[in-house]
PDB file of N, CA and C in Angstrom:
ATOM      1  N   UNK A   1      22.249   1.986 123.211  1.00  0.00           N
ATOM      2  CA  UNK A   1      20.883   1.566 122.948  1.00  0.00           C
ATOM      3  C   UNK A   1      20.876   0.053 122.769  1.00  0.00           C
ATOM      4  N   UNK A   2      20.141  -0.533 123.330  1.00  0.00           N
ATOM      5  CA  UNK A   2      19.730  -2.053 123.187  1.00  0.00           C
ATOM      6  C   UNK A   2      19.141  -2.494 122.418  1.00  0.00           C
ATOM      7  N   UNK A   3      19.120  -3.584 121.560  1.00  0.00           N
ATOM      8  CA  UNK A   3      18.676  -4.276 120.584  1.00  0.00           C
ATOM      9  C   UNK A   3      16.985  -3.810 120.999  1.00  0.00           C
ATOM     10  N   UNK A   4      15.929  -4.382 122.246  1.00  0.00           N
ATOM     11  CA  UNK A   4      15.071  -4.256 122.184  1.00  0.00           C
ATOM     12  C   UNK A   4      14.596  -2.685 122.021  1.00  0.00           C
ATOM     13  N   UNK A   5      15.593  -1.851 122.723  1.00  0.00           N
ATOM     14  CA  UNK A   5      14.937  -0.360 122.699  1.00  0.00           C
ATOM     15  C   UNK A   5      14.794   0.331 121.123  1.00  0.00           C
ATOM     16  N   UNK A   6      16.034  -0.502 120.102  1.00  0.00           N
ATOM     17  CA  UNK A   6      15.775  -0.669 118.768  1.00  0.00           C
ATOM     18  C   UNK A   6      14.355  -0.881 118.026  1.00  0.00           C
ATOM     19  N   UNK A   7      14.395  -1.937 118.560  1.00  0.00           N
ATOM     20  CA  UNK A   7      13.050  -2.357 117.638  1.00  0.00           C
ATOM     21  C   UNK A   7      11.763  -2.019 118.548  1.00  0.00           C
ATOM     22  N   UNK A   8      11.657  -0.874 119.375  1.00  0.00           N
ATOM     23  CA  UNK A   8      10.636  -0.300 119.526  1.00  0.00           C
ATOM     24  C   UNK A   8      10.024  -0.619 121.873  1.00  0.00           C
ATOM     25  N   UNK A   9      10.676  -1.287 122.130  1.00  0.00           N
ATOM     26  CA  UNK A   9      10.832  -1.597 123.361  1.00  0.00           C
ATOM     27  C   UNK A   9      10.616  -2.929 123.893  1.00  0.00           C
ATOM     28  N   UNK A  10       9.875  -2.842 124.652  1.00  0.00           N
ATOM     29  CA  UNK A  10       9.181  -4.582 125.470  1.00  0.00           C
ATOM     30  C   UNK A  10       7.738  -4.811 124.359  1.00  0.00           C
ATOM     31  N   UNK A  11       8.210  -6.351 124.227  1.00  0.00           N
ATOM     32  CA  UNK A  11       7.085  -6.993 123.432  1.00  0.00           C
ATOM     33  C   UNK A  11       5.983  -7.302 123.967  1.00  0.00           C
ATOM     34  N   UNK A  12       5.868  -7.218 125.195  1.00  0.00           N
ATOM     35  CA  UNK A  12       5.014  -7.401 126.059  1.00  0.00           C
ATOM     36  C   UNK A  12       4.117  -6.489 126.483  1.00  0.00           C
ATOM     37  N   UNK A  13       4.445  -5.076 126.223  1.00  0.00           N
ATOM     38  CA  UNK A  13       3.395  -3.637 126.289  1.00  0.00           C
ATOM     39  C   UNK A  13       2.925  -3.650 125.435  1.00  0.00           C
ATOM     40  N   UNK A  14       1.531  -3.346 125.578  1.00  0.00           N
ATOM     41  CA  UNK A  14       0.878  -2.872 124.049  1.00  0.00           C
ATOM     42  C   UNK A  14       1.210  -1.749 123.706  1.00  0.00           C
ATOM     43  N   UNK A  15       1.345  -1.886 122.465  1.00  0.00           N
ATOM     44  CA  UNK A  15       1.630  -0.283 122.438  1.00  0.00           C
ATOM     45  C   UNK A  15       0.397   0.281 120.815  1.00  0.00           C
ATOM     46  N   UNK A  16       0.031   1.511 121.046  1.00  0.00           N
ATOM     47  CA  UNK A  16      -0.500   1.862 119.951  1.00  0.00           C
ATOM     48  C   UNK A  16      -0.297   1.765 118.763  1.00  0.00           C
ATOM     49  N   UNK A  17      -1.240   1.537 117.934  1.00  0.00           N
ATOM     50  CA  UNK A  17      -0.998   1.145 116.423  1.00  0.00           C
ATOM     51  C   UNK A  17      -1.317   2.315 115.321  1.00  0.00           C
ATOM     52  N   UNK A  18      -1.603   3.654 115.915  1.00  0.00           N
ATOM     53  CA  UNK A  18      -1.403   4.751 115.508  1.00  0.00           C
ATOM     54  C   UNK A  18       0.181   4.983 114.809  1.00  0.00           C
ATOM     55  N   UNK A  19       0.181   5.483 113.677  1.00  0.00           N
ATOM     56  CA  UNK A  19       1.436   5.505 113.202  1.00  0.00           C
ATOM     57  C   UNK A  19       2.168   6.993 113.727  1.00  0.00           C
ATOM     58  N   UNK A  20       3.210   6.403 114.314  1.00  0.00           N
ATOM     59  CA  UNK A  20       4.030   7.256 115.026  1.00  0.00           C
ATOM     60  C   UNK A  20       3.926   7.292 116.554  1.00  0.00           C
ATOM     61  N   UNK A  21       2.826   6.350 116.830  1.00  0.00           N
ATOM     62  CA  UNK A  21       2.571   6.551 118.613  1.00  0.00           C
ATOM     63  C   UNK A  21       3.265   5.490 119.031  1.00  0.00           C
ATOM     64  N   UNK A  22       3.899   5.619 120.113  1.00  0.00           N
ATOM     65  CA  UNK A  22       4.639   4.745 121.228  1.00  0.00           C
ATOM     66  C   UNK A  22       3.753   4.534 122.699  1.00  0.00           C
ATOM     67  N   UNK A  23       2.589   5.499 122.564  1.00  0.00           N
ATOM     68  CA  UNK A  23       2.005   5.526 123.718  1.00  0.00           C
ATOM     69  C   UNK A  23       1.328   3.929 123.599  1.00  0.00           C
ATOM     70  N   UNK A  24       0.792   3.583 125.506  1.00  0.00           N
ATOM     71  CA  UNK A  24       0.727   2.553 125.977  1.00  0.00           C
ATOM     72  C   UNK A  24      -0.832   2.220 125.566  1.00  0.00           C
ATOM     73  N   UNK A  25      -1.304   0.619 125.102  1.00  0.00           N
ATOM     74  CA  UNK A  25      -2.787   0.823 124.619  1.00  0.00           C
ATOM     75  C   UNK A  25      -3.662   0.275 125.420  1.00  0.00           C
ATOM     76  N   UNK A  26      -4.398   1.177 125.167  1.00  0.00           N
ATOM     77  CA  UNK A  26      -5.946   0.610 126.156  1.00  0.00           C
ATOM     78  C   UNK A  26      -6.963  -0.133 126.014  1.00  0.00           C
ATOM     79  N   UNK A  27      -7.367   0.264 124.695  1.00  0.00           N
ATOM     80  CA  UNK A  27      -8.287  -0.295 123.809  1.00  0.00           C
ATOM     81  C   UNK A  27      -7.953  -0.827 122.423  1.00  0.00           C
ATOM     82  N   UNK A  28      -8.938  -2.298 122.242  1.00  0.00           N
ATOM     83  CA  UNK A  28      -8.692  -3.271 121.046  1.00  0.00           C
ATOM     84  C   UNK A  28      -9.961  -2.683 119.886  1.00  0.00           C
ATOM     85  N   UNK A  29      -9.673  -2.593 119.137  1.00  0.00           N
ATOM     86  CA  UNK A  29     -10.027  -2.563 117.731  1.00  0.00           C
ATOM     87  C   UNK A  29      -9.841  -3.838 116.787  1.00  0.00           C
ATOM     88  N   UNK A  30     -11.347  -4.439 116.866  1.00  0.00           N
ATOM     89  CA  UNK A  30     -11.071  -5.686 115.776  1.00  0.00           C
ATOM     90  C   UNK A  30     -12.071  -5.246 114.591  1.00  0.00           C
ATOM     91  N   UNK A  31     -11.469  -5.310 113.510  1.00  0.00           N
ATOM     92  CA  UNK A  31     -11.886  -4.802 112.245  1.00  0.00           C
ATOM     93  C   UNK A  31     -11.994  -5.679 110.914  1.00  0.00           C
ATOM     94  N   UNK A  32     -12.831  -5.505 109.556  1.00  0.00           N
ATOM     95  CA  UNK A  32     -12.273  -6.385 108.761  1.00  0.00           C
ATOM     96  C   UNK A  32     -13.127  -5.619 107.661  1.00  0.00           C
ATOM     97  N   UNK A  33     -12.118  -5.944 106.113  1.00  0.00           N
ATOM     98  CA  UNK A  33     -12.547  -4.863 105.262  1.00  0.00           C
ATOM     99  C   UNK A  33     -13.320  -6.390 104.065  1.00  0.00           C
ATOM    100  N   UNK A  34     -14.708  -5.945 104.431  1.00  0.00           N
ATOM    101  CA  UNK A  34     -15.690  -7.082 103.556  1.00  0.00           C
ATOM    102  C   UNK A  34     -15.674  -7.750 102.189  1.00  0.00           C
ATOM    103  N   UNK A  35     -14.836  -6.467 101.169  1.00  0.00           N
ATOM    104  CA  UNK A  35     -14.211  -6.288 100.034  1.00  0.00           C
ATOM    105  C   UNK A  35     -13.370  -7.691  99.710  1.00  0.00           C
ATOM    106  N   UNK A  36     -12.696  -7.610 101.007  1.00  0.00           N
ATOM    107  CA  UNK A  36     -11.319  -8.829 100.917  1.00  0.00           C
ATOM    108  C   UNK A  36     -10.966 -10.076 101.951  1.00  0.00           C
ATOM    109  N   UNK A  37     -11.618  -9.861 103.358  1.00  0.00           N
ATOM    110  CA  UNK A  37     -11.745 -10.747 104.420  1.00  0.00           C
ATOM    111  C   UNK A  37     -12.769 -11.480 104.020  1.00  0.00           C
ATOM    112  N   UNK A  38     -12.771 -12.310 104.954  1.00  0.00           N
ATOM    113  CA  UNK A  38     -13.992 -13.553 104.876  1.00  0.00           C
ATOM    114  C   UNK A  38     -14.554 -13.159 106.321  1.00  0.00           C
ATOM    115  N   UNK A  39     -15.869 -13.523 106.513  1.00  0.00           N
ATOM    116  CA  UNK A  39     -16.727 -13.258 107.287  1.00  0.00           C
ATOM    117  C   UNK A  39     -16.226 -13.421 108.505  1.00  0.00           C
ATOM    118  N   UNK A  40     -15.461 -14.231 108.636  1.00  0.00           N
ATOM    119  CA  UNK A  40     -14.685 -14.985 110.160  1.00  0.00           C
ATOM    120  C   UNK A  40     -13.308 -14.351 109.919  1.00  0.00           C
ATOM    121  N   UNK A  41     -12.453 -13.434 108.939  1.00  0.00           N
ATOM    122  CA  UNK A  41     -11.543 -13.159 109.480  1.00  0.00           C
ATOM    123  C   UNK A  41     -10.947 -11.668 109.799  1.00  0.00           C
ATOM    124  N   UNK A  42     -10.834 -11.198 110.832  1.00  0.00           N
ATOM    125  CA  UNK A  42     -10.344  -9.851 111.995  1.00  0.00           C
ATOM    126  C   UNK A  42      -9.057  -9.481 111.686  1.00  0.00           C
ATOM    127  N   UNK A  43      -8.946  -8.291 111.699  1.00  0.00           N
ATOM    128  CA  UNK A  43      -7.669  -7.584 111.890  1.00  0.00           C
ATOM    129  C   UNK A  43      -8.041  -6.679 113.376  1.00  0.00           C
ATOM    130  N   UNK A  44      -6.653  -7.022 114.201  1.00  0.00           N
ATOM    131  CA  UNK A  44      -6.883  -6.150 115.437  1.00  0.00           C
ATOM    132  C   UNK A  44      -5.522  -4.721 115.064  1.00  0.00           C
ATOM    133  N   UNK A  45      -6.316  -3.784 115.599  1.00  0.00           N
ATOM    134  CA  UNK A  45      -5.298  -2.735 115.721  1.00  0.00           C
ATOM    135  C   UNK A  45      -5.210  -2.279 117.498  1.00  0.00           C
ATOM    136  N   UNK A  46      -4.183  -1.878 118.018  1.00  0.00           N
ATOM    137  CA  UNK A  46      -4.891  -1.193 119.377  1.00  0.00           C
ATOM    138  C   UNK A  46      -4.596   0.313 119.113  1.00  0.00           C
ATOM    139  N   UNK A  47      -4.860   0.592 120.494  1.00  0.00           N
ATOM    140  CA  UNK A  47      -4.925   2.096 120.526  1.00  0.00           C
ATOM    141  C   UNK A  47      -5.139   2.537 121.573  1.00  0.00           C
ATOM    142  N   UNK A  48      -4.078   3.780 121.827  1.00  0.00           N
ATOM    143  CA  UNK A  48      -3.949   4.211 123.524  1.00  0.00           C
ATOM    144  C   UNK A  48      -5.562   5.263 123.750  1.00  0.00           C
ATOM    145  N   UNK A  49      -5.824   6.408 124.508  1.00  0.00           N
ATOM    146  CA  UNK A  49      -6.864   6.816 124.557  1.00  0.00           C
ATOM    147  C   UNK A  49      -6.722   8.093 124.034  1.00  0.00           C
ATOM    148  N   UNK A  50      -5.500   8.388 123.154  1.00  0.00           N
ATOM    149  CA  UNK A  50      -5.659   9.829 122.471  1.00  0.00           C
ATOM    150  C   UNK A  50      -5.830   9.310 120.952  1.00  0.00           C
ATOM    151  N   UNK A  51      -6.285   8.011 120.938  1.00  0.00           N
ATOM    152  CA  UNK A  51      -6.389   7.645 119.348  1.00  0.00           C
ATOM    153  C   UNK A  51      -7.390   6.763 119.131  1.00  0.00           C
ATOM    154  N   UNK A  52      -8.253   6.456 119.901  1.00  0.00           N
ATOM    155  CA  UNK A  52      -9.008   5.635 119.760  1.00  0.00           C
ATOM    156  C   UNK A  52     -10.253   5.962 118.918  1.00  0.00           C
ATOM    157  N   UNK A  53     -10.669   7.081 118.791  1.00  0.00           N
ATOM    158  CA  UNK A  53     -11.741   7.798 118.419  1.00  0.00           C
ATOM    159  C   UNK A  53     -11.263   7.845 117.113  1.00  0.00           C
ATOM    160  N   UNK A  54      -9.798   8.562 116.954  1.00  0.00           N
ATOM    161  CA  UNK A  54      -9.108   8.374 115.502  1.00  0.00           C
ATOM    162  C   UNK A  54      -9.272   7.176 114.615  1.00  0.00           C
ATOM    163  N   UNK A  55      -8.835   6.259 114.987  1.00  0.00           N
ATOM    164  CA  UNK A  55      -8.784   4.814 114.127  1.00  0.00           C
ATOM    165  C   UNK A  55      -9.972   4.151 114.743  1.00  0.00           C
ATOM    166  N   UNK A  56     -11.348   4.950 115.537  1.00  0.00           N
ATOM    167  CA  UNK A  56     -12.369   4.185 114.776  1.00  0.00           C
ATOM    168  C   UNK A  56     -12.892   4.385 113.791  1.00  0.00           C
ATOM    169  N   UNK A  57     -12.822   6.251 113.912  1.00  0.00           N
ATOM    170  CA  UNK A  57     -13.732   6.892 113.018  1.00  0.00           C
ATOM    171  C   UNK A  57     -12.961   6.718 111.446  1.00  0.00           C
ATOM    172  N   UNK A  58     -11.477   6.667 111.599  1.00  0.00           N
ATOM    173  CA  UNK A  58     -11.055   6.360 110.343  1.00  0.00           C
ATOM    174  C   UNK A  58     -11.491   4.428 109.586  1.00  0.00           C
ATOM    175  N   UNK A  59     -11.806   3.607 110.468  1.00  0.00           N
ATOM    176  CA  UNK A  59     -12.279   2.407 110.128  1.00  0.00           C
ATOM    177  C   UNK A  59     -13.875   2.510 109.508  1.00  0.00           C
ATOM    178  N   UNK A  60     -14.626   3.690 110.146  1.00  0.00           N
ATOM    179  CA  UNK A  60     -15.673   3.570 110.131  1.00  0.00           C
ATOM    180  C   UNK A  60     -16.279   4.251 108.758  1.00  0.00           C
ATOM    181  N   UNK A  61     -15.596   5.602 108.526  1.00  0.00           N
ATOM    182  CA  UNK A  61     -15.835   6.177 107.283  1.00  0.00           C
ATOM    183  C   UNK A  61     -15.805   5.350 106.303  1.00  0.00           C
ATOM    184  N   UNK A  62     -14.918   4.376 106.448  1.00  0.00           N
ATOM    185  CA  UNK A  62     -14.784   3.247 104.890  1.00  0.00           C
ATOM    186  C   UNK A  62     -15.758   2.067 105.252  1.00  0.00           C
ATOM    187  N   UNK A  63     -16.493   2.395 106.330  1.00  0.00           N
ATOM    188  CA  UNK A  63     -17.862   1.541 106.169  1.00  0.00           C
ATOM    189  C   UNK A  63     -17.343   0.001 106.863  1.00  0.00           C
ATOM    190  N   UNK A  64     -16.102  -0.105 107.698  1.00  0.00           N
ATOM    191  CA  UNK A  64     -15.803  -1.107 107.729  1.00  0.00           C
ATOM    192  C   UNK A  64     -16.595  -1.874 109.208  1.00  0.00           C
ATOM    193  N   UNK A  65     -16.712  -2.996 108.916  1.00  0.00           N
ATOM    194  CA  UNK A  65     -17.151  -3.859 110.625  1.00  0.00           C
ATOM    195  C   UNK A  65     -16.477  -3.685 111.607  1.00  0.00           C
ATOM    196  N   UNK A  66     -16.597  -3.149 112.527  1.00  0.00           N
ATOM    197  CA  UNK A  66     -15.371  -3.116 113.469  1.00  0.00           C
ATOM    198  C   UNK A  66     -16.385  -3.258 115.151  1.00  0.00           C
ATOM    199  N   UNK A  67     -15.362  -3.495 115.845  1.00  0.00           N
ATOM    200  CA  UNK A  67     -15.705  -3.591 117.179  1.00  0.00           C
ATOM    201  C   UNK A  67     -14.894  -3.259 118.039  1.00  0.00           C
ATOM    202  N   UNK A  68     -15.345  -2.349 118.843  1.00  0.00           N
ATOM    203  CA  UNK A  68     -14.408  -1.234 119.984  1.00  0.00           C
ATOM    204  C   UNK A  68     -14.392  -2.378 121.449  1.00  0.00           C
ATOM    205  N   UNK A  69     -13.382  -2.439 122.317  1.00  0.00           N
ATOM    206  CA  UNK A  69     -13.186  -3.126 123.410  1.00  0.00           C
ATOM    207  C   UNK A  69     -11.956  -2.710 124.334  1.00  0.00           C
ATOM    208  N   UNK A  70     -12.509  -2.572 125.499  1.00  0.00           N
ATOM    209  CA  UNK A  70     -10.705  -2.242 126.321  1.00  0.00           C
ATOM    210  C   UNK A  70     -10.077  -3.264 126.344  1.00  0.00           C
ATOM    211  N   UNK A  71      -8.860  -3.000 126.349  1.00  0.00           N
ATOM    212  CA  UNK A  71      -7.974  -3.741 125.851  1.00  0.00           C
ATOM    213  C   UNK A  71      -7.477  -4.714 127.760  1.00  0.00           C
ATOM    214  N   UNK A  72      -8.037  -6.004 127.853  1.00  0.00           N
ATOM    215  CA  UNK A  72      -7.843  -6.648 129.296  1.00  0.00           C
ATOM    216  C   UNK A  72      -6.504  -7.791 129.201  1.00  0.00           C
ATOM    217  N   UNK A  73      -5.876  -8.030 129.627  1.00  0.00           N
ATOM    218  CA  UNK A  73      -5.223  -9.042 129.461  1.00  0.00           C
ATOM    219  C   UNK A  73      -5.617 -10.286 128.747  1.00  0.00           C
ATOM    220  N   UNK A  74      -6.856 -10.294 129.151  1.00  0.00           N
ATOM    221  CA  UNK A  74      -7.249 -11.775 128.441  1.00  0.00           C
ATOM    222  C   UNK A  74      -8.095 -11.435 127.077  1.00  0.00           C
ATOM    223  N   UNK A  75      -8.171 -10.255 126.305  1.00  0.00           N
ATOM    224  CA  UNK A  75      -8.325  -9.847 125.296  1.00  0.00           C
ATOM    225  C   UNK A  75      -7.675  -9.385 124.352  1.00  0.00           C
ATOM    226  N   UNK A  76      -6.194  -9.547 124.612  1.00  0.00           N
ATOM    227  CA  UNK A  76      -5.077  -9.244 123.842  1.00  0.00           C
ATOM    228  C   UNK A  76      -4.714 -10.270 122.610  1.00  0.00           C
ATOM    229  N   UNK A  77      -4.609  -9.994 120.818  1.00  0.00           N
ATOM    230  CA  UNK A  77      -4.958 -10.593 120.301  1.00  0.00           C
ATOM    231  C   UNK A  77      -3.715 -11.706 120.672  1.00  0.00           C
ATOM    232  N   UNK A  78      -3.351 -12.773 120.167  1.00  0.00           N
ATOM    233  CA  UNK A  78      -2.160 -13.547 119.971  1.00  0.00           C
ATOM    234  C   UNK A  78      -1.090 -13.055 118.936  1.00  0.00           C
ATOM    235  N   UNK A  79      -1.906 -12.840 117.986  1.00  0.00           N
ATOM    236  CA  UNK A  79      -0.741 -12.170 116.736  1.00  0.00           C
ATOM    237  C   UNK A  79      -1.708 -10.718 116.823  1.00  0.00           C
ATOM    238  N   UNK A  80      -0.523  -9.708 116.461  1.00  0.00           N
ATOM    239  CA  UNK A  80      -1.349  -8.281 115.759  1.00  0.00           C
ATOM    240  C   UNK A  80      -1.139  -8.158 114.336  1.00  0.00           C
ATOM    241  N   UNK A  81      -2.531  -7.777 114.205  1.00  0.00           N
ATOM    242  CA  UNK A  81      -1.808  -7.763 112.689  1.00  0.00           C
ATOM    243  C   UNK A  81      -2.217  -5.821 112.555  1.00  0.00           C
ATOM    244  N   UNK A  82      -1.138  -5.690 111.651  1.00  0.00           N
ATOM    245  CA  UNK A  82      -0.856  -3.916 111.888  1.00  0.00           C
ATOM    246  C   UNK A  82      -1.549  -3.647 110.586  1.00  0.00           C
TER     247      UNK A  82
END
């Protein structure tokens, strides 16, 4: 096993932010909990298409801001924050 296949594969695939998924992501989830962010600052999660519905509806029950988007090359965040 290779160092990268270690730490989860190529840094360069998105991969889902579902805990426990390795599947490939489609869609961006930018979110932020009002309680503790500032108006201008996002947390992105992604998410392949068997989870997307999951971690909105789980963002959404807690009332949080969020915004659903497919995930394009040129919409990929710079940093993720998990």
């Amino acid at each position: 096993m290779s160092l990268l296949d270690a730490l989860g594969g190529d840094p360069d695939v998105p991969v889902c932010s579902r805990a426990g998924c390795a599947a490939a992501a489609s869609w961006r989830i930018d979110w932020r909990n009002p309680r503790i962010h500032a108006e201008d600052r996002r947390k992105t999660w992604l998410a392949c298409e068997d989870h997307v519905g999951y971690l909105r509806d789980f963002l959404g029950a807690r009332e949080f801001p969020l915004e659903v988007s497919p995930l394009v090359e040129d919409s990929r965040p710079a940093e993720l924050d998990g």
